[in-house]
N, C-alpha and C. Protein backbone atom coordinates (compact mmCIF):
# COMPACT_ATOMS: atom_id res chain seq x y z
N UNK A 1 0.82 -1.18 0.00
CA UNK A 1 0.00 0.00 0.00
C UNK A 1 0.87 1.25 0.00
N UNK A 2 2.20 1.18 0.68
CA UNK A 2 2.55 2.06 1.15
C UNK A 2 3.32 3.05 -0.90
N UNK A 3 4.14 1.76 -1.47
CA UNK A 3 4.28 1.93 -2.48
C UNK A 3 3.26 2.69 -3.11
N UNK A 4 2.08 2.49 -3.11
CA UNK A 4 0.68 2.86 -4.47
C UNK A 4 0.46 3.93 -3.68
N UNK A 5 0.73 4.52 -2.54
CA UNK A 5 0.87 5.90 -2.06
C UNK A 5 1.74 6.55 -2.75
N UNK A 6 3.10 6.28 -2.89
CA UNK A 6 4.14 6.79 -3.05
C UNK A 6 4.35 6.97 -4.75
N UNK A 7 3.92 6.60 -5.66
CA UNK A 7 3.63 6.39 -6.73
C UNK A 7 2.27 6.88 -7.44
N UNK A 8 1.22 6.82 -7.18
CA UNK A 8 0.06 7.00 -7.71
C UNK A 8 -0.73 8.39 -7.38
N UNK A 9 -1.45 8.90 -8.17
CA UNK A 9 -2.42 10.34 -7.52
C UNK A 9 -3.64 9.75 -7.22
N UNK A 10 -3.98 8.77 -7.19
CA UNK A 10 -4.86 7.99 -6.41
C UNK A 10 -5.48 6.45 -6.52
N UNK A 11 -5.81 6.26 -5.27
CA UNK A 11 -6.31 4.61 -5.18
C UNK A 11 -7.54 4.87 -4.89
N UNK A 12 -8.07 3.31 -5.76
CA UNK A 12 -9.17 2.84 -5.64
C UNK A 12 -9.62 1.30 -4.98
N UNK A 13 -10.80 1.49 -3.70
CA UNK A 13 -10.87 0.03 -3.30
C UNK A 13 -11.53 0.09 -3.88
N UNK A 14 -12.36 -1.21 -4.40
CA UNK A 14 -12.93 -2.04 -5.26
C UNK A 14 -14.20 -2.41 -3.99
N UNK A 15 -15.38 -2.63 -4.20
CA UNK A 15 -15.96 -3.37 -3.75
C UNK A 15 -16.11 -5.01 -3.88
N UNK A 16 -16.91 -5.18 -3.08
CA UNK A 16 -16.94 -6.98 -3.25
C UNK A 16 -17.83 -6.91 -4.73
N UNK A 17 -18.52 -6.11 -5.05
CA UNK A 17 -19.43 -6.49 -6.41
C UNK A 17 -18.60 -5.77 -7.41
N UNK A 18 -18.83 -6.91 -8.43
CA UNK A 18 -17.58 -6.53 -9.36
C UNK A 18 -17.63 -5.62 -9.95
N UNK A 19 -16.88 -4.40 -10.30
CA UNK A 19 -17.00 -3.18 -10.63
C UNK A 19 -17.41 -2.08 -10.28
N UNK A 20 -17.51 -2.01 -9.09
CA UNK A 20 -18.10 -1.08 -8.23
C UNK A 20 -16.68 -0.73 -7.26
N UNK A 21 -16.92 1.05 -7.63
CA UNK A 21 -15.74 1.47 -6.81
C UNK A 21 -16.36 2.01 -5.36
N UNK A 22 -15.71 0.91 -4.27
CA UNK A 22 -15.91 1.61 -3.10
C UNK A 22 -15.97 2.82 -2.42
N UNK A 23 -14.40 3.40 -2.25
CA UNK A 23 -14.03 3.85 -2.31
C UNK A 23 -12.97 4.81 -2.85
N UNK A 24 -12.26 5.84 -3.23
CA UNK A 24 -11.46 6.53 -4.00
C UNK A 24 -10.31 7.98 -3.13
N UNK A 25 -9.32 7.27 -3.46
CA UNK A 25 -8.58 7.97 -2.30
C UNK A 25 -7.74 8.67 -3.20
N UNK A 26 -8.04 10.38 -3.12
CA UNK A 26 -6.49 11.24 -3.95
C UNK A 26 -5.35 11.39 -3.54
N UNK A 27 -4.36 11.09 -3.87
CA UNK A 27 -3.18 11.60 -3.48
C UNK A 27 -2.78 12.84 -3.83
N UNK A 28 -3.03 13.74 -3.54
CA UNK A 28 -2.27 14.98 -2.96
C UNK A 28 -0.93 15.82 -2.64
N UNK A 29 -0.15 14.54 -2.23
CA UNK A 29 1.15 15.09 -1.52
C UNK A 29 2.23 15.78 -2.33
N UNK A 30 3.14 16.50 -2.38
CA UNK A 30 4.12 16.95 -3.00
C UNK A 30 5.43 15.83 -3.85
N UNK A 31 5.55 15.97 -5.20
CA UNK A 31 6.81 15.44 -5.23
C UNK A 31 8.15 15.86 -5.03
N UNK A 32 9.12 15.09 -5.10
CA UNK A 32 9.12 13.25 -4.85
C UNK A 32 8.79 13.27 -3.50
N UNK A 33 7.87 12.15 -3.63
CA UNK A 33 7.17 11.51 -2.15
C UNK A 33 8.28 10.61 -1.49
N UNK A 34 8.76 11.10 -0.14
CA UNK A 34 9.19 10.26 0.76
C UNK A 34 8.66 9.05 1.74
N UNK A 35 9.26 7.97 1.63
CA UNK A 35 8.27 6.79 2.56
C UNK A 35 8.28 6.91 4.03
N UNK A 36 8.85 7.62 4.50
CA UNK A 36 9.41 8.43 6.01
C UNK A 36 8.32 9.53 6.12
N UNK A 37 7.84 9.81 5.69
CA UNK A 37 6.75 10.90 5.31
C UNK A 37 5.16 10.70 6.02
N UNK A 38 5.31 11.43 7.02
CA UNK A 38 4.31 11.54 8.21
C UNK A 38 2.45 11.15 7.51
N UNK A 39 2.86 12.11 6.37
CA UNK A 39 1.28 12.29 5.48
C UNK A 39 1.10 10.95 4.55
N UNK A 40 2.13 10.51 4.26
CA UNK A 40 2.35 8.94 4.03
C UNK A 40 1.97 7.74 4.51
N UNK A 41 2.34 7.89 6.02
CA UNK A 41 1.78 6.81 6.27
C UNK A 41 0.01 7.10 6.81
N UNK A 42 -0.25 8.30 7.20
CA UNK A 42 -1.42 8.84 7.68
C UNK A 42 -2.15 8.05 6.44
N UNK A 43 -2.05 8.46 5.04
CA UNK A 43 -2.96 7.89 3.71
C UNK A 43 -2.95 6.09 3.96
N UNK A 44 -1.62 5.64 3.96
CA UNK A 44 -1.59 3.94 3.90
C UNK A 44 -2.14 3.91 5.03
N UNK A 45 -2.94 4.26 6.34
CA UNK A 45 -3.43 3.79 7.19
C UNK A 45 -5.24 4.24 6.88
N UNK A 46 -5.07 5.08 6.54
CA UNK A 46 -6.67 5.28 5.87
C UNK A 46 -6.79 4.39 4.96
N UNK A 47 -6.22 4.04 3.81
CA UNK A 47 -6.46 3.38 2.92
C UNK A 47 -6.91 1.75 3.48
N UNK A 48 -6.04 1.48 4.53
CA UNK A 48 -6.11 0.14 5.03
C UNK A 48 -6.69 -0.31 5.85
N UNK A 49 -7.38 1.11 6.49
CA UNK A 49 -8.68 0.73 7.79
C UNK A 49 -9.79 0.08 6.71
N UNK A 50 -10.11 0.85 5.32
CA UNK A 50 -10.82 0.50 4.60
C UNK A 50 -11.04 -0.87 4.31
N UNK A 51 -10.29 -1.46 3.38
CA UNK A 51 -9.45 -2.57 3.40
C UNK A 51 -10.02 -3.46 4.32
N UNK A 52 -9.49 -3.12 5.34
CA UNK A 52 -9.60 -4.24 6.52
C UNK A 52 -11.19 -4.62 7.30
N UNK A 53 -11.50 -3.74 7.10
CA UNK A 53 -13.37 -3.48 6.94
C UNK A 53 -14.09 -4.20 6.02
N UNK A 54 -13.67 -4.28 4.99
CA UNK A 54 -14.43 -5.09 4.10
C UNK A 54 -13.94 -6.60 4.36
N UNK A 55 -12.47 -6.77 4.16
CA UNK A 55 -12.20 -8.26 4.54
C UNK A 55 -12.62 -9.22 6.04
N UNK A 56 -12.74 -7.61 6.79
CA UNK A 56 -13.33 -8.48 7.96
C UNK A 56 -14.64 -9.23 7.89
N UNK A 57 -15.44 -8.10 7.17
CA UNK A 57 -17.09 -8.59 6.60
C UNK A 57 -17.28 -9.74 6.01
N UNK A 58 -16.23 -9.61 4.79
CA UNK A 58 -16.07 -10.85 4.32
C UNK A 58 -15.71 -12.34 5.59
N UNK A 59 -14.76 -12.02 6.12
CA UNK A 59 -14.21 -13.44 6.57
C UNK A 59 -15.46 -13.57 7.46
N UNK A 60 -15.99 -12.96 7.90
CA UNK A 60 -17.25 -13.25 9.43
C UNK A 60 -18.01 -13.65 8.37
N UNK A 61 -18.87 -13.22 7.55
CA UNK A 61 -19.79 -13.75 6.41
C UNK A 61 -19.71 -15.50 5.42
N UNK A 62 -18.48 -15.63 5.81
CA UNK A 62 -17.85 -16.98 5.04
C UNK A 62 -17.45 -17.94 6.33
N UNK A 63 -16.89 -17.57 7.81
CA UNK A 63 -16.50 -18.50 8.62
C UNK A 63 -17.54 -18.71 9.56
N UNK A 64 -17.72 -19.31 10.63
CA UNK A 64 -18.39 -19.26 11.85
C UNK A 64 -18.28 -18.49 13.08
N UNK A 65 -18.87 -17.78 13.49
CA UNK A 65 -18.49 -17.30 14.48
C UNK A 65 -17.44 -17.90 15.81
N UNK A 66 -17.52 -19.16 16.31
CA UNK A 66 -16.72 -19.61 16.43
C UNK A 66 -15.68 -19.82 16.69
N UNK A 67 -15.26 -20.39 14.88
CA UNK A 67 -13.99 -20.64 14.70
C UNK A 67 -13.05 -19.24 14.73
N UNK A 68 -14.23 -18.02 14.46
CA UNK A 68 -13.29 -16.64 14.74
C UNK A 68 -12.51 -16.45 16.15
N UNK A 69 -14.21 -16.70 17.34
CA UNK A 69 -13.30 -16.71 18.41
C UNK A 69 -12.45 -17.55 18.71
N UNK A 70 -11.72 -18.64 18.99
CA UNK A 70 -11.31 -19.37 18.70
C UNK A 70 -10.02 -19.07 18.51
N UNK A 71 -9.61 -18.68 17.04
CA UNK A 71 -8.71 -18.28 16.79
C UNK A 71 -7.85 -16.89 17.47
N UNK A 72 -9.26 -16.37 17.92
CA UNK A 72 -8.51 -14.57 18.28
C UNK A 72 -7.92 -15.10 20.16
N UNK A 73 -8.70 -16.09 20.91
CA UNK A 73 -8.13 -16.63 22.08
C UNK A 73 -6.80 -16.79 21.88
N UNK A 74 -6.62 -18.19 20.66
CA UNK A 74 -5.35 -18.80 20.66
C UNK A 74 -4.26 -17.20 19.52
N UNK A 75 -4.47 -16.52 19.47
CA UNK A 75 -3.60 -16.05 18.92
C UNK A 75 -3.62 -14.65 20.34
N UNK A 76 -4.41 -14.50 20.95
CA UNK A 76 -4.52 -13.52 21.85
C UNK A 76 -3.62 -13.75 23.20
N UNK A 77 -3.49 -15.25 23.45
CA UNK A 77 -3.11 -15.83 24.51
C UNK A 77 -1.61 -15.93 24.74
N UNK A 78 -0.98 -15.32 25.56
CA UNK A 78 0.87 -15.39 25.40
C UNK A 78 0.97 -16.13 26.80
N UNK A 79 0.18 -17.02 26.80
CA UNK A 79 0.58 -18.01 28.09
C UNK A 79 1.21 -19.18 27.09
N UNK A 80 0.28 -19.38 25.96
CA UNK A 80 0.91 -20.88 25.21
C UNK A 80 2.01 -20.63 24.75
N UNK A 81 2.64 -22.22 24.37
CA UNK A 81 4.01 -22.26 24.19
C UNK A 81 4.02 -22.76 22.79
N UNK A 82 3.17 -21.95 21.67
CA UNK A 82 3.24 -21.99 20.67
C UNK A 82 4.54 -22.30 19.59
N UNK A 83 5.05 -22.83 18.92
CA UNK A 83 5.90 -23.09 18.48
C UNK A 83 7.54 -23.79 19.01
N UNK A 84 7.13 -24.22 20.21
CA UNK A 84 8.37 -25.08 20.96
C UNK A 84 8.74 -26.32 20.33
N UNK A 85 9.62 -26.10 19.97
CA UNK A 85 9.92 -27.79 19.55
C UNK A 85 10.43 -28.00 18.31
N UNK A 86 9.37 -26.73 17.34
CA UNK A 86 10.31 -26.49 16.02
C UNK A 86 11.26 -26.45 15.63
């Protein structure tokens, strides 16, 4: 993401229905764009709350509730001794 900031005058998320633009993000910033660049990462973090909003929808819509919690315990939990032995 951080690249298609640094490169592009703007991104587009896509919705889940095909061809439909979600959202549309301008880039703005001055060139040459630095990746150290405060307003940089401010955009790749907007861009990716987005992002992460829809895939969440998605994965809850396709898995079980569940197996979500489940997973967020065992990945939440720093008592287990996940990977010993490897």
């Amino acid at each position: 993401m951080k690249e298609a900031v640094l490169l592009a005058d703007r991104v587009i998320v896509m919705s889940a229905n095909l061809g439909v633009i979600k959202k549309e993000f301008h880039i703005q910033l001055v060139r040459p764009r630095q990746p150290e660049n405060i307003d940089v990462a401010y955009l790749v973090s907007d861009i990716m709350r987005e992002l992460k909003g829809r895939v969440g929808q998605l994965v809850n819509d396709e898995l079980e509730t569940e197996w979500i919690n489940e997973k967020n315990n065992i990945l939440s939990n720093s008592n287990r001794n996940m990977g010993i032995g490897i």
